[in-house]
N, C-alpha and C. Protein backbone atom coordinates (compact mmCIF):
# COMPACT_ATOMS: atom_id res chain seq x y z
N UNK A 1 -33.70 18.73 19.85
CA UNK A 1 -32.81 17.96 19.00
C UNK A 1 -33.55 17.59 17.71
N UNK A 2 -32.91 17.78 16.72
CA UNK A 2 -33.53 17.52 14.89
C UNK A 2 -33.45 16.20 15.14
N UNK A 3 -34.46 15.12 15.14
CA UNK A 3 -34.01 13.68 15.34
C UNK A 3 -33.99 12.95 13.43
N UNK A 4 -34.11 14.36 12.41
CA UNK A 4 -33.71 13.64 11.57
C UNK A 4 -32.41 13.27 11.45
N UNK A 5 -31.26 13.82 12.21
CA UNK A 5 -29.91 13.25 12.44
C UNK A 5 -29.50 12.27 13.48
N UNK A 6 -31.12 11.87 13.37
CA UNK A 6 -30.43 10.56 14.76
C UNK A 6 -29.97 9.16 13.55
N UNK A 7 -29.36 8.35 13.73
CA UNK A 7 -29.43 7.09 12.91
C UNK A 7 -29.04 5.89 13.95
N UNK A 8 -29.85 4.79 13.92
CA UNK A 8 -29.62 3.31 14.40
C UNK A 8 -28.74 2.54 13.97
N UNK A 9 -27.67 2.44 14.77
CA UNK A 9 -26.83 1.60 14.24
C UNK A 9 -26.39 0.51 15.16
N UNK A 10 -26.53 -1.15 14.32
CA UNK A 10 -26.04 -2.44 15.45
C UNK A 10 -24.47 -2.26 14.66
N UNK A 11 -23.97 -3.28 16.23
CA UNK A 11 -22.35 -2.96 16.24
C UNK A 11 -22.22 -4.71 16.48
N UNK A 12 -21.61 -5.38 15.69
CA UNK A 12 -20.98 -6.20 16.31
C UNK A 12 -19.40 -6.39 16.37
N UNK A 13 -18.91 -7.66 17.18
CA UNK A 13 -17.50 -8.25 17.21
C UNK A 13 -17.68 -9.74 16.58
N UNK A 14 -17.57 -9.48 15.15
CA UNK A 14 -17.19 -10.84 14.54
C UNK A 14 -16.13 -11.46 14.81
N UNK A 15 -16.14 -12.78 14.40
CA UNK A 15 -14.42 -13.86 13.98
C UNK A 15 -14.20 -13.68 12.34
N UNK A 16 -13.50 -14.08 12.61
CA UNK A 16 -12.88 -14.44 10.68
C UNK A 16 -14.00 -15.04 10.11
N UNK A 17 -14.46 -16.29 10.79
CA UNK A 17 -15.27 -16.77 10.16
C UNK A 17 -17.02 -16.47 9.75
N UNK A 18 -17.02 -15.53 11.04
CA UNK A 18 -18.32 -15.18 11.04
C UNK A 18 -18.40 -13.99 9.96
N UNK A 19 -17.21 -13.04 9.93
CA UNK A 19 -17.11 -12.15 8.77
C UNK A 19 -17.67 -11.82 7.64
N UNK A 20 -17.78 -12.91 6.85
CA UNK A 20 -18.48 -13.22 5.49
C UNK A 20 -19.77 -13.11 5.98
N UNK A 21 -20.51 -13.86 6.82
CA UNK A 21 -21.71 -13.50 6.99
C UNK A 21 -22.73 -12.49 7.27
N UNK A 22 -21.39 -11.61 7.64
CA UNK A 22 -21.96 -10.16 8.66
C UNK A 22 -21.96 -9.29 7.24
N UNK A 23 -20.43 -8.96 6.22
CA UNK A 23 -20.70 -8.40 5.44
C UNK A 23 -21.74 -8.60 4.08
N UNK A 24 -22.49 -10.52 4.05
CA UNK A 24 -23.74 -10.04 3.51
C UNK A 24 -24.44 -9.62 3.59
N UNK A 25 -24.92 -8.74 4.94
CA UNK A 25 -25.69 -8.52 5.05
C UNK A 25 -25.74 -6.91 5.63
N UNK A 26 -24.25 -6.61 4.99
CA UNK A 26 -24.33 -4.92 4.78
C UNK A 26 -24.12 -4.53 6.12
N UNK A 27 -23.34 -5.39 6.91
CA UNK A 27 -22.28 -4.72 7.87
C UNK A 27 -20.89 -4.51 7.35
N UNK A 28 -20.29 -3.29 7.63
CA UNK A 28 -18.66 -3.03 7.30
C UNK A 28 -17.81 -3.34 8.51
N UNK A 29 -16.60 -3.46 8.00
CA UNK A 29 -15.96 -3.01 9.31
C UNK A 29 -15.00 -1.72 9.52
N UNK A 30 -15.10 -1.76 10.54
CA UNK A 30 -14.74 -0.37 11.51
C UNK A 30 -13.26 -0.80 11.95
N UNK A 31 -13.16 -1.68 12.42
CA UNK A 31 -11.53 -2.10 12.95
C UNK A 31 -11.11 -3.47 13.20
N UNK A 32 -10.09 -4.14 12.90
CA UNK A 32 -9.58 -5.37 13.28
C UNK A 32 -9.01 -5.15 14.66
N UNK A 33 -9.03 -6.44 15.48
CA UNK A 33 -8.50 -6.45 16.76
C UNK A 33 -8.29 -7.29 17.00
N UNK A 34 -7.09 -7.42 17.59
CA UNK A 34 -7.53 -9.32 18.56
C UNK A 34 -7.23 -9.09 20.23
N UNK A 35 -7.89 -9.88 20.83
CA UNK A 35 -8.70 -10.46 22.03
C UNK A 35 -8.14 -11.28 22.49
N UNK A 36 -7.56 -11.71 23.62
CA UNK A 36 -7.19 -12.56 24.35
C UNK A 36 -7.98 -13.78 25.36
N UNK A 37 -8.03 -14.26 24.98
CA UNK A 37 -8.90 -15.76 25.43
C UNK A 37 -8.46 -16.57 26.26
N UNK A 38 -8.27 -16.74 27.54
CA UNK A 38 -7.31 -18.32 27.89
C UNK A 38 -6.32 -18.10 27.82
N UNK A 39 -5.63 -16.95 27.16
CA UNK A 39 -3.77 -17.14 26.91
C UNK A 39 -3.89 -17.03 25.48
N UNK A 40 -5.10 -17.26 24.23
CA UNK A 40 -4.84 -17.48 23.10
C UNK A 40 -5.18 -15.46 22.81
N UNK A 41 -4.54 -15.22 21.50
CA UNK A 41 -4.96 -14.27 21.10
C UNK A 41 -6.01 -14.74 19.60
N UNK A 42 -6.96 -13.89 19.97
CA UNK A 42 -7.66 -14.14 18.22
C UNK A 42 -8.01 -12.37 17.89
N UNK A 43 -7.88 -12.93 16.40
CA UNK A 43 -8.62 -11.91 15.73
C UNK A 43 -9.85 -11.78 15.35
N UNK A 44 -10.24 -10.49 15.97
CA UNK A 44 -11.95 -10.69 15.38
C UNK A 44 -12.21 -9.22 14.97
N UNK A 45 -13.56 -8.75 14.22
CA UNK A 45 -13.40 -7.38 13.86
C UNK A 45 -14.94 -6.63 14.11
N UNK A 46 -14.47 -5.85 14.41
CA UNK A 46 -16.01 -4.56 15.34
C UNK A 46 -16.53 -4.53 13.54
N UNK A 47 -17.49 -4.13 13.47
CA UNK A 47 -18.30 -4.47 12.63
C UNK A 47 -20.05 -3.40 13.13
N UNK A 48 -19.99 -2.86 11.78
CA UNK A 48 -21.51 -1.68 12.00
C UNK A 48 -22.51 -2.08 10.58
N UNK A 49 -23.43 -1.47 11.11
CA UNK A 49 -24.62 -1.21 9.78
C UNK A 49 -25.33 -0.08 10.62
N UNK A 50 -25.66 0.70 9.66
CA UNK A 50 -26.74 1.80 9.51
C UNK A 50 -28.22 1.03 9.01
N UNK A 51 -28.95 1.44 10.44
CA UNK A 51 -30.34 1.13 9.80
C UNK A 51 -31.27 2.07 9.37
């Protein structure tokens, strides 16, 4: 395997609020979703960076 085509990438599941923080720091996102909690639904969003 050429491991110059390997690449590291962290994944998270932000909130709304955490959002802003993730994309300073040069995570995108990949998809909105919401999640069911208790009965509540929230929205939160998968979220990547290339390291």
């Amino acid at each position: 395997m050429d491991k110059t085509n390997l690449f590291k990438v962290i994944t998270v599941e932000a909130s709304i609020t955490a959002k802003p923080f993730f994309e300073k720091r040069g995570y995108h996102i990949v998809r909105q979703q919401e999640v069911e909690r208790k009965g509540q639904l929230l929205t939160n969003f998968v979220m990547k960076k290339l390291l």
